[in-house]
Protein backbone atom coordinates (compact mmCIF):
# COMPACT_ATOMS: atom_id res chain seq x y z
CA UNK A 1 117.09 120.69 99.05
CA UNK A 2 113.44 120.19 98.98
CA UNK A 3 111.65 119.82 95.93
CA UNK A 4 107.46 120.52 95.56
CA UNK A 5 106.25 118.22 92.48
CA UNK A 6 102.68 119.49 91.78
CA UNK A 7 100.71 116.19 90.70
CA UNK A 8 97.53 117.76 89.57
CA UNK A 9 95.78 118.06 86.31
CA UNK A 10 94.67 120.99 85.35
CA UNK A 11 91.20 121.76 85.23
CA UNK A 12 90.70 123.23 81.86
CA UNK A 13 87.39 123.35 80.03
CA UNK A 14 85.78 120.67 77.76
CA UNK A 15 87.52 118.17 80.09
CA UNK A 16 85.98 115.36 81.34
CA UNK A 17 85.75 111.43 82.03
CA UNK A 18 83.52 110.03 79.03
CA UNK A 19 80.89 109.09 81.40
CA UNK A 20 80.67 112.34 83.11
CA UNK A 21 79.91 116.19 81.60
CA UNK A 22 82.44 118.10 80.71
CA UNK A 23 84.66 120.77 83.33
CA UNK A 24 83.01 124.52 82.26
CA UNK A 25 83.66 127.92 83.40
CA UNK A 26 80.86 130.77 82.77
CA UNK A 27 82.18 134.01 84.01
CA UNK A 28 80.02 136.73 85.21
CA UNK A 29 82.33 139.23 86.48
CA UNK A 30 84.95 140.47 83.89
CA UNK A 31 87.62 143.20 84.04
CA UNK A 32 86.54 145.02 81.22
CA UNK A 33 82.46 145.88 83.16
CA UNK A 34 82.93 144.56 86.66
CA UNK A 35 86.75 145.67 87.61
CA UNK A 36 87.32 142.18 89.01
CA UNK A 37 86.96 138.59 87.71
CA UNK A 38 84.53 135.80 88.93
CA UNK A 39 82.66 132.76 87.50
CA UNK A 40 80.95 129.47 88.12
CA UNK A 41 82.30 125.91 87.06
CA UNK A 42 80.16 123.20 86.51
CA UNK A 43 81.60 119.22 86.90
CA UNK A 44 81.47 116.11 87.80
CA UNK A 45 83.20 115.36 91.24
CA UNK A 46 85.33 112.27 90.31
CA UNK A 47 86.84 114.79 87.32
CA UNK A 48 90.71 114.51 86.22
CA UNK A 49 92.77 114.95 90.03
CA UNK A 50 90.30 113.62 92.56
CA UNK A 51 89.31 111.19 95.60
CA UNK A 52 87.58 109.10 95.82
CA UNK A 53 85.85 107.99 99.09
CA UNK A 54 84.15 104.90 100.04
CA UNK A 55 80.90 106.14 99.95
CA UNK A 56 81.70 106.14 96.29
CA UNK A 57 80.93 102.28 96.20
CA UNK A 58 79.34 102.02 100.22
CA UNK A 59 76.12 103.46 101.02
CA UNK A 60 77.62 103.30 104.92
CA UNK A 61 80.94 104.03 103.50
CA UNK A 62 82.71 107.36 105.21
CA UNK A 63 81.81 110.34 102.64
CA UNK A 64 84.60 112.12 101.50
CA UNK A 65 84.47 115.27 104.31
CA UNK A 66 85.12 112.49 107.12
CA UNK A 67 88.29 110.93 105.15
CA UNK A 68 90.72 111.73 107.87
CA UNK A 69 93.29 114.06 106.52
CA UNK A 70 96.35 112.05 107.84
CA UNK A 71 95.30 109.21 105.79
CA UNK A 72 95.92 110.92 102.68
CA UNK A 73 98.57 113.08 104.26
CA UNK A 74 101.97 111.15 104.82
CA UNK A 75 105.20 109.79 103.58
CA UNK A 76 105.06 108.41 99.88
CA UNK A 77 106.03 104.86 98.52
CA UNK A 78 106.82 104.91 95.40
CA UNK A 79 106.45 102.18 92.65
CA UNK A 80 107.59 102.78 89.37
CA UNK A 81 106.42 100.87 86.83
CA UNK A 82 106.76 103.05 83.60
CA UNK A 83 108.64 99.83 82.21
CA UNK A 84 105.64 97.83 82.26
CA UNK A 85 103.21 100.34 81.82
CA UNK A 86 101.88 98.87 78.65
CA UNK A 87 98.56 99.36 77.09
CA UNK A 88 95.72 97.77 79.22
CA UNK A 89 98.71 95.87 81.50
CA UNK A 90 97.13 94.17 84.66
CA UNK A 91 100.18 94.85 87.24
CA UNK A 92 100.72 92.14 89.44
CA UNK A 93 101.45 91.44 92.83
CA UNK A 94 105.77 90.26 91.88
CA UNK A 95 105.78 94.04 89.68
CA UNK A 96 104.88 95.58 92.98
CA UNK A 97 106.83 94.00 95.09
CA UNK A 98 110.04 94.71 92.77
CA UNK A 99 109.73 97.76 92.81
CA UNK A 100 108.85 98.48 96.79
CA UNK A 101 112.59 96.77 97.02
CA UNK A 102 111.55 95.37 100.27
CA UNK A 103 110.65 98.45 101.87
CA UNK A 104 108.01 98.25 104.48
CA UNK A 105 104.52 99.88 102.84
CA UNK A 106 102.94 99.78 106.01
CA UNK A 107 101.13 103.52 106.96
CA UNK A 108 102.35 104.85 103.80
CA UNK A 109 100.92 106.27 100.74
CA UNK A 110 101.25 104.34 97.96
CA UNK A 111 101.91 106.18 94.49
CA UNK A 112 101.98 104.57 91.55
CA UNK A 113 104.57 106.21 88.72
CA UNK A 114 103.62 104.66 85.38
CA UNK A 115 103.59 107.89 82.99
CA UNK A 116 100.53 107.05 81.55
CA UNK A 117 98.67 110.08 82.38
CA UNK A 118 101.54 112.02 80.40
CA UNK A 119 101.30 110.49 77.93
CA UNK A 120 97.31 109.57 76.91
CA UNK A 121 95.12 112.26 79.25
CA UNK A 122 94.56 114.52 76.46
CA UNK A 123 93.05 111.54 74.52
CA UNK A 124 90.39 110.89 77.18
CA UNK A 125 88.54 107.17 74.82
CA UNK A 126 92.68 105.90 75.23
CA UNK A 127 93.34 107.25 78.11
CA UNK A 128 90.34 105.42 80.34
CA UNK A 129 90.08 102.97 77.79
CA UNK A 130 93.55 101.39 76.63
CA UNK A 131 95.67 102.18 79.98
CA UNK A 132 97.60 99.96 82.53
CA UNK A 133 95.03 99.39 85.58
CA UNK A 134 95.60 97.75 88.92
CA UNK A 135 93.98 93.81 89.60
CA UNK A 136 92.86 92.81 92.24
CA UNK A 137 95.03 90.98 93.33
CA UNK A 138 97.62 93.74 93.55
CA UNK A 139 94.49 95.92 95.48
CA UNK A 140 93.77 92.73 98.25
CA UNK A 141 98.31 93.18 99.02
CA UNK A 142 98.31 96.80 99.10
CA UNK A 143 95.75 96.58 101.64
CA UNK A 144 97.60 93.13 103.71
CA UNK A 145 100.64 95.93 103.42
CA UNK A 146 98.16 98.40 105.31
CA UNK A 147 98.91 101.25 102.76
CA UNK A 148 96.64 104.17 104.01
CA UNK A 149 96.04 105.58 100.65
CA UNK A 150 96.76 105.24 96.88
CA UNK A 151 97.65 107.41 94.28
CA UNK A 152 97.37 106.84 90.35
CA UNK A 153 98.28 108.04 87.67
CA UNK A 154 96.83 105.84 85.51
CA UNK A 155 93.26 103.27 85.46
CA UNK A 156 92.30 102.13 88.73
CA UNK A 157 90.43 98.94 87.33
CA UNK A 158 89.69 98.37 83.97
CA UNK A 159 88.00 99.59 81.38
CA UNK A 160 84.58 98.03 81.29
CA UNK A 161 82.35 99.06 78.34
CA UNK A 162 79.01 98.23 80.16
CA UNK A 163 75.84 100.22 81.77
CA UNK A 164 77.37 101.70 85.36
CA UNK A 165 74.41 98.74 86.84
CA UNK A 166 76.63 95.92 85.39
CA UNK A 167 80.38 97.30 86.17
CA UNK A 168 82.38 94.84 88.54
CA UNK A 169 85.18 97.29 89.41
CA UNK A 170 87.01 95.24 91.63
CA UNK A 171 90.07 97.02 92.77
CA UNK A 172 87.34 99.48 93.66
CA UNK A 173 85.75 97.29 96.06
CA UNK A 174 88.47 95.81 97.02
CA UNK A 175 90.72 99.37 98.49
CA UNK A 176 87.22 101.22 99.33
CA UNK A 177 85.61 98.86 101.02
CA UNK A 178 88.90 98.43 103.20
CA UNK A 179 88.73 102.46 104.08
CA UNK A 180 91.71 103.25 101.66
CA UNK A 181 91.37 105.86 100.12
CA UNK A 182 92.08 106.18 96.01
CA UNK A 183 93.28 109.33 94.45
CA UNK A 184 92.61 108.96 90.55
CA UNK A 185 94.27 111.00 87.62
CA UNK A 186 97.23 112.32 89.05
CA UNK A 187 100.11 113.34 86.70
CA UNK A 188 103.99 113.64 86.86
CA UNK A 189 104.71 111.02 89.04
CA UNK A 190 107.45 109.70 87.21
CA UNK A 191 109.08 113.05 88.27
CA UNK A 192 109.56 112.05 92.27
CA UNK A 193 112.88 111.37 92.59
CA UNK A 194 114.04 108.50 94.69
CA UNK A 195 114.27 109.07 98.52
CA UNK A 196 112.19 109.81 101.34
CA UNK A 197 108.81 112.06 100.40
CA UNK A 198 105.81 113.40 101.49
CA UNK A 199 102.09 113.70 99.76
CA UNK A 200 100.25 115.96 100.73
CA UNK A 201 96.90 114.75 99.23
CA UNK A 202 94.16 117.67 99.83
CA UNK A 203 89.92 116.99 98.33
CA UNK A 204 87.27 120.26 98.89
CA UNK A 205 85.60 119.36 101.76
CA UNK A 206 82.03 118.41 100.17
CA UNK A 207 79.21 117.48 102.59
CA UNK A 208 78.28 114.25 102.40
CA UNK A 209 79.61 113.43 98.43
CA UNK A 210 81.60 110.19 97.02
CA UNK A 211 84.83 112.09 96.28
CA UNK A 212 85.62 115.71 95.74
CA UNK A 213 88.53 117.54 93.09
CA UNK A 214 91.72 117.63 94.78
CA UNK A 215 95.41 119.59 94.81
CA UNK A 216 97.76 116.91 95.31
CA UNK A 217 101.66 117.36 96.11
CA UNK A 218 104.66 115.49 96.71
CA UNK A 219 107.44 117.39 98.75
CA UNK A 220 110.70 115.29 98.95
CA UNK A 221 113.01 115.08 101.57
């Protein structure tokens, strides 16, 4: 029977990536005066579930409302790696390739299942600063495997405690700058069971922007 695994943070307020300002929410409609409810939210784009595009990194890079849908749309491949999932753990290319158990990678999605967003996204300093990340080694076969997308729920490169000038970000680079997608901060992956699934993978459609907030699914099979 098919199973819909929602693999979205919440947006709640005071969160927020260090860097960034915090998520808020000013109402100014309330029940009590207005008979209906309505407010404003204030945040950075690349906050908790999002996409990134490659205009994130690319000035000529495709902006996130010409990301075509069916590449982050499509059947899931799932890697799980909660065993090695250790504090700021570089996985490598022979961890990925374990776990894909042969399986061809090519047009798929790939999602990462390390549990590290369940268990350090309420401690946002650990969290971005102490978590497993991708190299870029493992970035440069995803893309030789043609992967159309990738989803996280954990680092994409690590943590670099430098001015945003100076930060290498290579896996960045590396996926963007290839036209693969990256959707950051998802949670409950280690919840897809094994077998054949979908991700559904949707951003707001934000003119012209780096990445936009995002509802992101997996449906199995």
């Amino acid at each position: 029977m098919s199973q819909i695994i929602d693999l979205t943070i919440t947006l709640s307020r005071g969160l927020g990536h260090p860097m960034f300002r915090k998520f808020e929410v000013t109402p100014f409609h309330v029940h009590e005066k207005h008979k209906r409810s309505n407010a404003d939210i204030a945040m950075a784009i690349h906050t908790a579930t999002h996409i990134d595009a490659p205009y994130h990194f690319f000035p000529d890079g495709r902006t996130i409302d010409h990301v075509k849908l069916d590449q982050l749309v499509g059947e899931g491949a799932l890697f799980r790696l909660e065993s090695v999932a250790e504090p700021r753990h570089r996985f490598t290319v022979d961890e990925l390739r374990a776990a894909s158990r042969g399986a061809s990678l090519t047009g798929k999605i790939a999602v990462f299942a390390t549990g590290w967003s369940n268990r350090a996204f309420a401690e946002p300093s650990r969290y971005f600063g102490e978590g497993p990340t991708m190299s870029a080694e493992v970035a440069t076969w995803l893309v030789e495997q043609r992967v159309k997308a990738v989803v996280l729920d954990c680092g994409t490169d690590a943590h670099e405690p430098v001015p945003v000038p100076d930060q290498v970000l290579p896996v960045h680079h590396i996926l963007l700058g290839s036209g693969v997608p990256i959707v950051e901060n998802c949670i409950d992956t280690i919840r897809i069971p094994d077998g054949r699934f979908t991700i559904y993978a949707l951003p707001l459609k934000i003119e012209a922007e780096s990445g936009a907030p995002a509802r992101v699914l997996a449906q199995t099979d």
